[in-house]
PDB file of N, CA and C in Angstrom:
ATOM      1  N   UNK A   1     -53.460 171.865 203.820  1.00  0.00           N
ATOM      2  CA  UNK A   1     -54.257 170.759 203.358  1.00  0.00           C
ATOM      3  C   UNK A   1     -53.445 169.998 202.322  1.00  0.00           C
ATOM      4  N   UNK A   2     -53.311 168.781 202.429  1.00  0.00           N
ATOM      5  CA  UNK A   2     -53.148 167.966 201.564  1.00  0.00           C
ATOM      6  C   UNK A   2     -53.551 167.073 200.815  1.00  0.00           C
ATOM      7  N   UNK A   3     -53.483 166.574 199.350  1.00  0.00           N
ATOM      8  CA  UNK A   3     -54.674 166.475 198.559  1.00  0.00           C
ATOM      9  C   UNK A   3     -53.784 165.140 197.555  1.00  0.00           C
ATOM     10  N   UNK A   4     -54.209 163.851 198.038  1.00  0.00           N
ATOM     11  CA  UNK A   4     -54.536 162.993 197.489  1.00  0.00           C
ATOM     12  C   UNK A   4     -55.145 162.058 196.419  1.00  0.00           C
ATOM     13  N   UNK A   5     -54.961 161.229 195.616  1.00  0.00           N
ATOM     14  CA  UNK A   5     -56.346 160.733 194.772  1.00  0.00           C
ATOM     15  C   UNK A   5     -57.426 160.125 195.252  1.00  0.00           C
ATOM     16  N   UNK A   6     -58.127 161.099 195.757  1.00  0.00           N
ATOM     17  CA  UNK A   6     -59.619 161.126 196.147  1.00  0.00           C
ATOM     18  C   UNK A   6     -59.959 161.451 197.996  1.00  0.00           C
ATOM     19  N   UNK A   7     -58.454 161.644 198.569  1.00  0.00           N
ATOM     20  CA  UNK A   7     -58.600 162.167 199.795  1.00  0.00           C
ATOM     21  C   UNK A   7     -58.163 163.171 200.244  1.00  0.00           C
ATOM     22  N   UNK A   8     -58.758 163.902 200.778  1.00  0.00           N
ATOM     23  CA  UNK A   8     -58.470 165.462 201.157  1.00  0.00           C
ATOM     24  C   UNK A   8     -57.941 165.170 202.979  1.00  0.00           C
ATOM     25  N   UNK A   9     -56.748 165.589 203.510  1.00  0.00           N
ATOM     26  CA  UNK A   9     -56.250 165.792 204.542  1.00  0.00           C
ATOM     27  C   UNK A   9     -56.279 166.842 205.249  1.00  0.00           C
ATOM     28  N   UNK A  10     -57.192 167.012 206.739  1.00  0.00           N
ATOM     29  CA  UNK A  10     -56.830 168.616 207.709  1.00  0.00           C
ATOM     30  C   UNK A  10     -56.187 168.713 208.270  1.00  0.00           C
ATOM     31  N   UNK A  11     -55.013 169.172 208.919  1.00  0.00           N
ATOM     32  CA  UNK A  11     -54.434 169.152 209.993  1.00  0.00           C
ATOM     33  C   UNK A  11     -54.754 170.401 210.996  1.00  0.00           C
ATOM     34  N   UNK A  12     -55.466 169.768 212.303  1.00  0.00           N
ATOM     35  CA  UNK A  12     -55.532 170.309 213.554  1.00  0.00           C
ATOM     36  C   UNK A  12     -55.244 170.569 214.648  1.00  0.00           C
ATOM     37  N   UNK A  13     -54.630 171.964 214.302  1.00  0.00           N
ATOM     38  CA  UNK A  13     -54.000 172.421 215.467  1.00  0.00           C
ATOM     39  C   UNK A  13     -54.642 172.720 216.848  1.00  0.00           C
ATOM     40  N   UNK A  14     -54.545 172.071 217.750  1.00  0.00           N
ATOM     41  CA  UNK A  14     -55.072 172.675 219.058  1.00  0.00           C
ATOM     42  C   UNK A  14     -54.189 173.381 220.207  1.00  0.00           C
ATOM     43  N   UNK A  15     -54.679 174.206 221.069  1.00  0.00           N
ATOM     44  CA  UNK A  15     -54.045 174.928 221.396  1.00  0.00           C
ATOM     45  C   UNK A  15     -53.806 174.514 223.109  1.00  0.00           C
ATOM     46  N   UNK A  16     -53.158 174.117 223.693  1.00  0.00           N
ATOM     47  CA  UNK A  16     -53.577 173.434 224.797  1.00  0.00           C
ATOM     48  C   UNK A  16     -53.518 174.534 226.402  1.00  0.00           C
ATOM     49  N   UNK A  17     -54.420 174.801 227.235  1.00  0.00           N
ATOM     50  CA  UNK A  17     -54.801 175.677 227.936  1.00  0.00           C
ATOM     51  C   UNK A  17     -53.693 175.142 229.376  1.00  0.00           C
ATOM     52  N   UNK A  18     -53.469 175.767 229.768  1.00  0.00           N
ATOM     53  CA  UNK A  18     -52.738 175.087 231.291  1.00  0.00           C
ATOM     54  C   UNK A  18     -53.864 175.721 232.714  1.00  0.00           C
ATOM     55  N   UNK A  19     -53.328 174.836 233.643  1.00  0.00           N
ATOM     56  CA  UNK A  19     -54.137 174.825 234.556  1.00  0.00           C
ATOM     57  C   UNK A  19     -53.300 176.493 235.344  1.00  0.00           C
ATOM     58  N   UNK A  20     -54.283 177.417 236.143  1.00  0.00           N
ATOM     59  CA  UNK A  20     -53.995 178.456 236.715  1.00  0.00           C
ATOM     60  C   UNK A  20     -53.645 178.282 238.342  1.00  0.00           C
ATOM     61  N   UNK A  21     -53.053 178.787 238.870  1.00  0.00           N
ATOM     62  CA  UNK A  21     -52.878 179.240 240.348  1.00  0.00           C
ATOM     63  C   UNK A  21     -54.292 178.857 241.241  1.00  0.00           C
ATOM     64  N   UNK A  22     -54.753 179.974 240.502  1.00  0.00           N
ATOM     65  CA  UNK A  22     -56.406 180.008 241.514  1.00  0.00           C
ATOM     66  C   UNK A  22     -56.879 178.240 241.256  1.00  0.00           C
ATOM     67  N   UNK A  23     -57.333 177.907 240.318  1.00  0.00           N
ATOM     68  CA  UNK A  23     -57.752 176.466 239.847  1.00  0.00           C
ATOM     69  C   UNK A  23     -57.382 175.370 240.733  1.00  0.00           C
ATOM     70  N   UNK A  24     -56.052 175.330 240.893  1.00  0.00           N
ATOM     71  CA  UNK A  24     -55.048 174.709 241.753  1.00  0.00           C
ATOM     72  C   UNK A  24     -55.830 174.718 243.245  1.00  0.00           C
ATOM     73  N   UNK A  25     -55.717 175.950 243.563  1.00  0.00           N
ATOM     74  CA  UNK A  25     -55.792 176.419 245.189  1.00  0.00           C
ATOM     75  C   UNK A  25     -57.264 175.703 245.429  1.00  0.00           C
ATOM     76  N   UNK A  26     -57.814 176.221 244.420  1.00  0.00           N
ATOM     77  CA  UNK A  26     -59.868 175.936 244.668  1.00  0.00           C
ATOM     78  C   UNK A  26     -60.004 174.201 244.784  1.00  0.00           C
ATOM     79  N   UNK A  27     -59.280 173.677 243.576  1.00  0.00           N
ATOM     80  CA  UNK A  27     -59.490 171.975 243.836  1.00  0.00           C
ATOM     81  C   UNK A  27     -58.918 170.881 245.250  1.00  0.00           C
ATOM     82  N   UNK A  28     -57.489 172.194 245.208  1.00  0.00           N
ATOM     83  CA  UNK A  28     -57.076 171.537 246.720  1.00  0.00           C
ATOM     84  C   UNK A  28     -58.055 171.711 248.306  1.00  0.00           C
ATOM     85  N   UNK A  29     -58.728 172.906 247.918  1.00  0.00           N
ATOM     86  CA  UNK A  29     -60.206 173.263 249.176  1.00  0.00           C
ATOM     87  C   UNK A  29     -61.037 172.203 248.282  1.00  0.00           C
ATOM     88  N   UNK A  30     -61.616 172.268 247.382  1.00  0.00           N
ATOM     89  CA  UNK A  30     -62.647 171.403 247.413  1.00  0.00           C
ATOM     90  C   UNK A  30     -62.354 169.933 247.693  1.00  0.00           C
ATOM     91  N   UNK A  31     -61.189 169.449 246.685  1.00  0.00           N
ATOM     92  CA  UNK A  31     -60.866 168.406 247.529  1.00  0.00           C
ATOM     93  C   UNK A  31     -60.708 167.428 249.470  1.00  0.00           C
ATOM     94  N   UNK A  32     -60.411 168.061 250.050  1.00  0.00           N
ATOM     95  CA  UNK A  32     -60.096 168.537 251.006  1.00  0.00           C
ATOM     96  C   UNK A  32     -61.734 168.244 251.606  1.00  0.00           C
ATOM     97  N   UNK A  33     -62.257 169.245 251.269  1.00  0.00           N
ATOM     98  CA  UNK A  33     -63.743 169.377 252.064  1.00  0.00           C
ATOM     99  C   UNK A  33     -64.680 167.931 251.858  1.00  0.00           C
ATOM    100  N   UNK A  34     -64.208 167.819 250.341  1.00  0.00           N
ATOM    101  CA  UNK A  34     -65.017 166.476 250.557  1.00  0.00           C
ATOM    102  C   UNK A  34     -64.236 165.184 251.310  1.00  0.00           C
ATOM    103  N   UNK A  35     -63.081 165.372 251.370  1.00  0.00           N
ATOM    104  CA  UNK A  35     -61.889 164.514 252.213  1.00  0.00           C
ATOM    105  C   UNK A  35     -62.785 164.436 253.865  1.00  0.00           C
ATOM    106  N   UNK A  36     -63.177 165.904 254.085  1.00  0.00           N
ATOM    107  CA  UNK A  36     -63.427 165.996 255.681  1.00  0.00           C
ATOM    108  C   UNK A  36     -65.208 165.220 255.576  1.00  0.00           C
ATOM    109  N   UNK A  37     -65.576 165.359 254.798  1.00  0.00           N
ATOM    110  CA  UNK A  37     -67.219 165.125 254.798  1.00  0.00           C
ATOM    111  C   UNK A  37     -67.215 163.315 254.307  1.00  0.00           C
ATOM    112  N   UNK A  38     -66.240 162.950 254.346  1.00  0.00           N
ATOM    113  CA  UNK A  38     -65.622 161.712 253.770  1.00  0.00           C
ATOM    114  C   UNK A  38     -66.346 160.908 252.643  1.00  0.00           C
ATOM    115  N   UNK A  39     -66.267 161.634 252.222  1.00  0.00           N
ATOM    116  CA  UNK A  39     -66.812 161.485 250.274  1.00  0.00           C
ATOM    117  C   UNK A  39     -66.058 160.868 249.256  1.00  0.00           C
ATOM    118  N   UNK A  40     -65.767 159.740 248.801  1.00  0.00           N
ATOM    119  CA  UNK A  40     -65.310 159.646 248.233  1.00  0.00           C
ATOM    120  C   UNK A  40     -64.992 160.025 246.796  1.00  0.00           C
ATOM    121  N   UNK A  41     -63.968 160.365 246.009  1.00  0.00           N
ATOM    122  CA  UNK A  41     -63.804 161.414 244.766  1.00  0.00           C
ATOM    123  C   UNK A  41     -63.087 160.220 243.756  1.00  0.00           C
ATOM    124  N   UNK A  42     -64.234 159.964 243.028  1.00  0.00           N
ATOM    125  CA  UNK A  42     -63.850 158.865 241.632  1.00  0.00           C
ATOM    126  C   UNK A  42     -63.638 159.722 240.380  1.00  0.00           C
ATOM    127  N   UNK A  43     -63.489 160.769 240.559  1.00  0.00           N
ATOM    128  CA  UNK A  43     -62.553 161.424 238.874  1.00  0.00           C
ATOM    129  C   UNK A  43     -61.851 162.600 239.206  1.00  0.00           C
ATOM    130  N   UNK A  44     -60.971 162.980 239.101  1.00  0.00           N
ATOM    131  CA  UNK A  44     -60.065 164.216 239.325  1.00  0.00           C
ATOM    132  C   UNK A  44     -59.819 164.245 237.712  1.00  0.00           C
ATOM    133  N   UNK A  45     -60.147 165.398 237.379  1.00  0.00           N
ATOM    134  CA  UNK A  45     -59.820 166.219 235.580  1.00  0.00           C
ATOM    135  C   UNK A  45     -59.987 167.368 235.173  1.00  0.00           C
ATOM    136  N   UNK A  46     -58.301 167.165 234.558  1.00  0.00           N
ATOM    137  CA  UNK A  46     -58.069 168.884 234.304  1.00  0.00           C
ATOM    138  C   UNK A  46     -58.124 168.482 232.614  1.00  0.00           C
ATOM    139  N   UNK A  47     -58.875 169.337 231.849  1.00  0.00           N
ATOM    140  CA  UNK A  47     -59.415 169.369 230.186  1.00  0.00           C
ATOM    141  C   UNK A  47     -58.505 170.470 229.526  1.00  0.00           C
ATOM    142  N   UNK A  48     -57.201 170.188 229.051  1.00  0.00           N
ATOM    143  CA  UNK A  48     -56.300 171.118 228.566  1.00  0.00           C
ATOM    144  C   UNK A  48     -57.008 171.796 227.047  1.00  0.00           C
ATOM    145  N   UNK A  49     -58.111 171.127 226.657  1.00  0.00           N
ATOM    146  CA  UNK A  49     -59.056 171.843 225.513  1.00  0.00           C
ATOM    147  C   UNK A  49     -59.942 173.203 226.140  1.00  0.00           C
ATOM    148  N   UNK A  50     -60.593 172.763 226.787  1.00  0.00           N
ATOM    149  CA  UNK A  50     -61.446 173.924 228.089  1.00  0.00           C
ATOM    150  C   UNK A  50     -61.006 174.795 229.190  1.00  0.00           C
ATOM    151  N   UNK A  51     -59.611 173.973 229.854  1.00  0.00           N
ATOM    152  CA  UNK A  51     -59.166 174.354 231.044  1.00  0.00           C
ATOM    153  C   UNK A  51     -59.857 174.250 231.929  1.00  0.00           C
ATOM    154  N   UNK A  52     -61.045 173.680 232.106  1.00  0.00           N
ATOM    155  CA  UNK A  52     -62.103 173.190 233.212  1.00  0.00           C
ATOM    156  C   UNK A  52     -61.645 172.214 233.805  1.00  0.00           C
ATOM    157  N   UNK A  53     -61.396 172.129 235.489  1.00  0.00           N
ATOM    158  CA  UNK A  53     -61.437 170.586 236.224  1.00  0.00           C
ATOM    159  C   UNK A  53     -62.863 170.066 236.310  1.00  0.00           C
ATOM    160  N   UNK A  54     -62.838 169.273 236.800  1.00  0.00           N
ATOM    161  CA  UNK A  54     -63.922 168.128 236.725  1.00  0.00           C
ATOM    162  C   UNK A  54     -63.653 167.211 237.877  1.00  0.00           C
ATOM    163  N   UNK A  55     -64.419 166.841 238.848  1.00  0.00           N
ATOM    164  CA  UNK A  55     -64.437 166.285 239.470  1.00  0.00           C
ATOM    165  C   UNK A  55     -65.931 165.537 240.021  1.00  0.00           C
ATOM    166  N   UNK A  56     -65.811 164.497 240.005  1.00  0.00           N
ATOM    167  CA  UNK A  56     -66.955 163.707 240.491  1.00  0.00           C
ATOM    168  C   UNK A  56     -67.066 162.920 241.834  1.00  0.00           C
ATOM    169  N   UNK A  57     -67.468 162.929 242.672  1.00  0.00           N
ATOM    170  CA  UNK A  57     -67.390 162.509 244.034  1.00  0.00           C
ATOM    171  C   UNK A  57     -68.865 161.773 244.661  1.00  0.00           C
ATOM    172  N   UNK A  58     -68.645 161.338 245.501  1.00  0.00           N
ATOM    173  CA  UNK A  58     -69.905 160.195 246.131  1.00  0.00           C
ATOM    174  C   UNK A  58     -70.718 159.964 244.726  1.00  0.00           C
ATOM    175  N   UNK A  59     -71.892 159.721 245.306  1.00  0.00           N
ATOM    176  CA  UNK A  59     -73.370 159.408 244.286  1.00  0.00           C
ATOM    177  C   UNK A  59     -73.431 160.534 242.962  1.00  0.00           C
ATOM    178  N   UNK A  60     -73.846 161.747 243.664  1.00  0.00           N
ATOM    179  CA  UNK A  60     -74.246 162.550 242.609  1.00  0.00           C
ATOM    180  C   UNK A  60     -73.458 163.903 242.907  1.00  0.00           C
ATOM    181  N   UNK A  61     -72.284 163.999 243.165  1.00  0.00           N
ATOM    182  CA  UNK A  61     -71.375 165.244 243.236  1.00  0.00           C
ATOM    183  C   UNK A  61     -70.736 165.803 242.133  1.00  0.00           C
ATOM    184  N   UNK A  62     -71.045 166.501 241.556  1.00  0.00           N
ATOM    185  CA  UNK A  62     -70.486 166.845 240.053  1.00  0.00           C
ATOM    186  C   UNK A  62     -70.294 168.365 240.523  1.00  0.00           C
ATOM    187  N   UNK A  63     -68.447 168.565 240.006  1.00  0.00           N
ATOM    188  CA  UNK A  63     -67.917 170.102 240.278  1.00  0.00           C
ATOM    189  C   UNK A  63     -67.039 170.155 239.100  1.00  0.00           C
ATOM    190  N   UNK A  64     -67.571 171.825 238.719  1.00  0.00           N
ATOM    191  CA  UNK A  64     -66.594 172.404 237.568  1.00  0.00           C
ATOM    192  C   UNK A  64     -65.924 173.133 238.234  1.00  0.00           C
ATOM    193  N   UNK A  65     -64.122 173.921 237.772  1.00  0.00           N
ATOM    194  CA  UNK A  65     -63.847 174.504 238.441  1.00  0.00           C
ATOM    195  C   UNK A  65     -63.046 174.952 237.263  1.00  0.00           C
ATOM    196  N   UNK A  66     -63.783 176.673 237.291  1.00  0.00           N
ATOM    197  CA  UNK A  66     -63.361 176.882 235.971  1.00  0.00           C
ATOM    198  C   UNK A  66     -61.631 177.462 235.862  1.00  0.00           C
ATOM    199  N   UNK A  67     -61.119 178.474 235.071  1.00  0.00           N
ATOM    200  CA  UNK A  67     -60.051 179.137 235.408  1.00  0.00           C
ATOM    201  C   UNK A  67     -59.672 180.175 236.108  1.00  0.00           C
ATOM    202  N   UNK A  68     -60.973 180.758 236.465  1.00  0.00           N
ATOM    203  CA  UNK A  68     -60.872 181.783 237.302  1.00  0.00           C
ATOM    204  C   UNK A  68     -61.047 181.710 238.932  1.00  0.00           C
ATOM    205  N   UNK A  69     -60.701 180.140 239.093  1.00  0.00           N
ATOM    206  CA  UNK A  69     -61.030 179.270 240.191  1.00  0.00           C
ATOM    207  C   UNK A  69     -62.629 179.310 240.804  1.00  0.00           C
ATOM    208  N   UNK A  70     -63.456 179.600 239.930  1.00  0.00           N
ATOM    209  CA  UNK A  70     -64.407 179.378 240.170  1.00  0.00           C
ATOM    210  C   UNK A  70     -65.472 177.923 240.485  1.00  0.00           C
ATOM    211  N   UNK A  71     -66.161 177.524 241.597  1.00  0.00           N
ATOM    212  CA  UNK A  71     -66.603 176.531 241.476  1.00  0.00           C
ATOM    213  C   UNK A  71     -67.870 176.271 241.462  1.00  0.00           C
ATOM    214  N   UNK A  72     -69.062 175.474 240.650  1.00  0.00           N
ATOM    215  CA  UNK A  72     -70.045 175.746 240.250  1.00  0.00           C
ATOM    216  C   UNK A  72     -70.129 173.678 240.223  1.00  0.00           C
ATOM    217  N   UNK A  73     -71.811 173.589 240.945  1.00  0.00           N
ATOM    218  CA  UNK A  73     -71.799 172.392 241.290  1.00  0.00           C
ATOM    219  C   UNK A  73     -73.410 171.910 239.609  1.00  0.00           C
ATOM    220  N   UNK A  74     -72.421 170.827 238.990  1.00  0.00           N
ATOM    221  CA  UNK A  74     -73.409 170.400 237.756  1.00  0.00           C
ATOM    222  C   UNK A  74     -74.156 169.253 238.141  1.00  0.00           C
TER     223      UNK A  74
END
């Protein structure tokens, strides 16, 4: 911390998560499936704070895909 006349400074470290194997494999199937069901996919995101992808597709398609390549529809 650093300490100023009258301002106090934090510095925040974050730790940044990388994307896994499985994660990879699961977005390229999900991708893919909605490719075949011809859906269109308006956000592809990988959250190096969470390590969660994110993907949003047609109207109301909302997919997490966590690190353990898990996929779970929000």
């Amino acid at each position: 911390m650093t300490n100023s006349p009258g301002y106090a400074y934090v510095r925040i470290e974050e730790k940044a998560i990388n994307l896994t194997t499985a994660q990879a494999i699961k977005s390229v199937e999900v991708c893919q499936s909605l490719s075949n069901m011809l859906r269109d996919i308006y956000l592809f995101r990988f959250d190096p704070l969470t390590g969660n992808i994110y993907i949003l597709a047609s109207e109301s398609i909302e997919i997490v895909i966590n690190q353990n390549g898990e996929m779970k529809f929000v």
